[in-house]
Protein backbone atom coordinates (compact mmCIF):
# COMPACT_ATOMS: atom_id res chain seq x y z
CA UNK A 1 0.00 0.00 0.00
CA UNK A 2 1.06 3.73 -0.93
CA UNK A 3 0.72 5.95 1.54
CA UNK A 4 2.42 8.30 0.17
CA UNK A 5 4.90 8.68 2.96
CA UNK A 6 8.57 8.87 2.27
CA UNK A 7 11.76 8.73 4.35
CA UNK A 8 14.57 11.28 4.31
CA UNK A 9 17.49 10.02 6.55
CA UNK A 10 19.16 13.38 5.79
CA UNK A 11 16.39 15.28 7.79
CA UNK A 12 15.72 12.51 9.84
CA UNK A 13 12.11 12.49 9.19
CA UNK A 14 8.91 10.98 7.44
CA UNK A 15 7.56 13.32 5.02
CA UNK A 16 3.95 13.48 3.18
CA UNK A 17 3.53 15.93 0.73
CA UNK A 18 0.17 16.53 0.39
CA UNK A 19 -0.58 19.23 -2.34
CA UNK A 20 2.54 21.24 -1.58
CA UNK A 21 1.89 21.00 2.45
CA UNK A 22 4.77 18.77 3.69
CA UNK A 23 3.49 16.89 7.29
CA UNK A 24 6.54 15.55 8.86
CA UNK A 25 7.81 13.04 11.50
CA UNK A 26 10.85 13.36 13.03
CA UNK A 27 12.93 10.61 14.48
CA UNK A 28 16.29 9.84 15.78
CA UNK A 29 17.27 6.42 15.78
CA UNK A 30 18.90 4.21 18.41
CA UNK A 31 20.68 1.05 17.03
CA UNK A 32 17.93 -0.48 15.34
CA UNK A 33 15.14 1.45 16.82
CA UNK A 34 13.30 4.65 15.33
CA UNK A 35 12.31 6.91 17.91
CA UNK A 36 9.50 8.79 16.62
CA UNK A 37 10.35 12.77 18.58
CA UNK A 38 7.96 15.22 17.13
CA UNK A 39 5.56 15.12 14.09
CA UNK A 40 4.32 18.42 12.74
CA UNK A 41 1.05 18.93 10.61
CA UNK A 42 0.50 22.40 8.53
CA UNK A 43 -2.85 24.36 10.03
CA UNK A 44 -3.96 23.96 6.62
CA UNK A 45 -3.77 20.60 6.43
CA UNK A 46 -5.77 20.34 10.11
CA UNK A 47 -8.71 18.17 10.87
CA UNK A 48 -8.38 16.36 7.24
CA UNK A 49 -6.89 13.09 8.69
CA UNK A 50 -3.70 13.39 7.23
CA UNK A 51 -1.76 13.21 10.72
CA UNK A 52 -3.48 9.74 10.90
CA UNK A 53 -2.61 9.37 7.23
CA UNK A 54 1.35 10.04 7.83
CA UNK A 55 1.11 7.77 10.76
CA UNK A 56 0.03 4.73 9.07
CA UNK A 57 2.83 5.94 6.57
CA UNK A 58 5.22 5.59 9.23
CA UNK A 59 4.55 2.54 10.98
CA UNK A 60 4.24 0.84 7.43
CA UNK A 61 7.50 1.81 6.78
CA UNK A 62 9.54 0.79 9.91
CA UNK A 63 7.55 -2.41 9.91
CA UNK A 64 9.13 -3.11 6.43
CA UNK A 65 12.22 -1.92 7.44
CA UNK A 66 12.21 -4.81 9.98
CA UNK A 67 13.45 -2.10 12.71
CA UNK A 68 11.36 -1.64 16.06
CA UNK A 69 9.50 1.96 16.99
CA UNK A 70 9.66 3.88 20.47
CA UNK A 71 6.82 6.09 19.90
CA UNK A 72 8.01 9.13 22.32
CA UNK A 73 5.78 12.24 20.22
CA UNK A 74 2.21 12.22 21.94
CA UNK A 75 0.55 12.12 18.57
CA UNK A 76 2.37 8.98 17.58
CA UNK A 77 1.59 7.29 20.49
CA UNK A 78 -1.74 8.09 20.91
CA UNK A 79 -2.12 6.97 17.25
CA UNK A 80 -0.33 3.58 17.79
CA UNK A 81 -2.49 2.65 21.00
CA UNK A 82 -5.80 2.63 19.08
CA UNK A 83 -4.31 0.18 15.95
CA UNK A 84 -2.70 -2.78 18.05
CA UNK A 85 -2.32 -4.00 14.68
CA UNK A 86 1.47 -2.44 14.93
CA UNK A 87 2.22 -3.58 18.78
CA UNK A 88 4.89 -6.05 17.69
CA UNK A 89 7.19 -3.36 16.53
CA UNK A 90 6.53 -1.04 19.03
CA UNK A 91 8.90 -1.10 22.34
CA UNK A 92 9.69 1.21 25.09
């Protein structure tokens, strides 16, 4: 599935371009663990689901990756304790 989301290990992020508008995630990663720090979604982009969107981006991603998360930004782990279907990469 295409969520659209891509990864840029230069900015250490997840990135979703929606129509210009970039949402981000930003992560730092700890041997072979992404710690997801901060994500970031433009107030034009608010209330459209795309934080959810980028999200399932993410997770999809680092589960392909075969690499575990630590969800430490709020939004990411608020997001990833309502869809147990990612609780076998998630630690810490």
């Amino acid at each position: 599935m295409d969520t659209g989301v891509v990864d840029n290990p230069d900015q250490h992020r997840f990135e979703l371009d929606i129509d210009g508008e970039l949402a981000l995630a930003y992560y730092k990663l700890d041997g072979d663990r992404i710690v997801l720090t901060h994500t970031e979604v433009p107030q034009a982009l608010s209330g459209q689901g795309v934080g959810s969107r980028l999200a399932k981006g993410v997770f999809e991603q680092i589960r392909a990756s075969g690499r575990k998360v630590v969800p430490r930004c709020s939004f990411m782990a608020g997001w990833v304790s309502r869809h147990p279907e990612y609780d076998d990469i998630v630690v810490g």
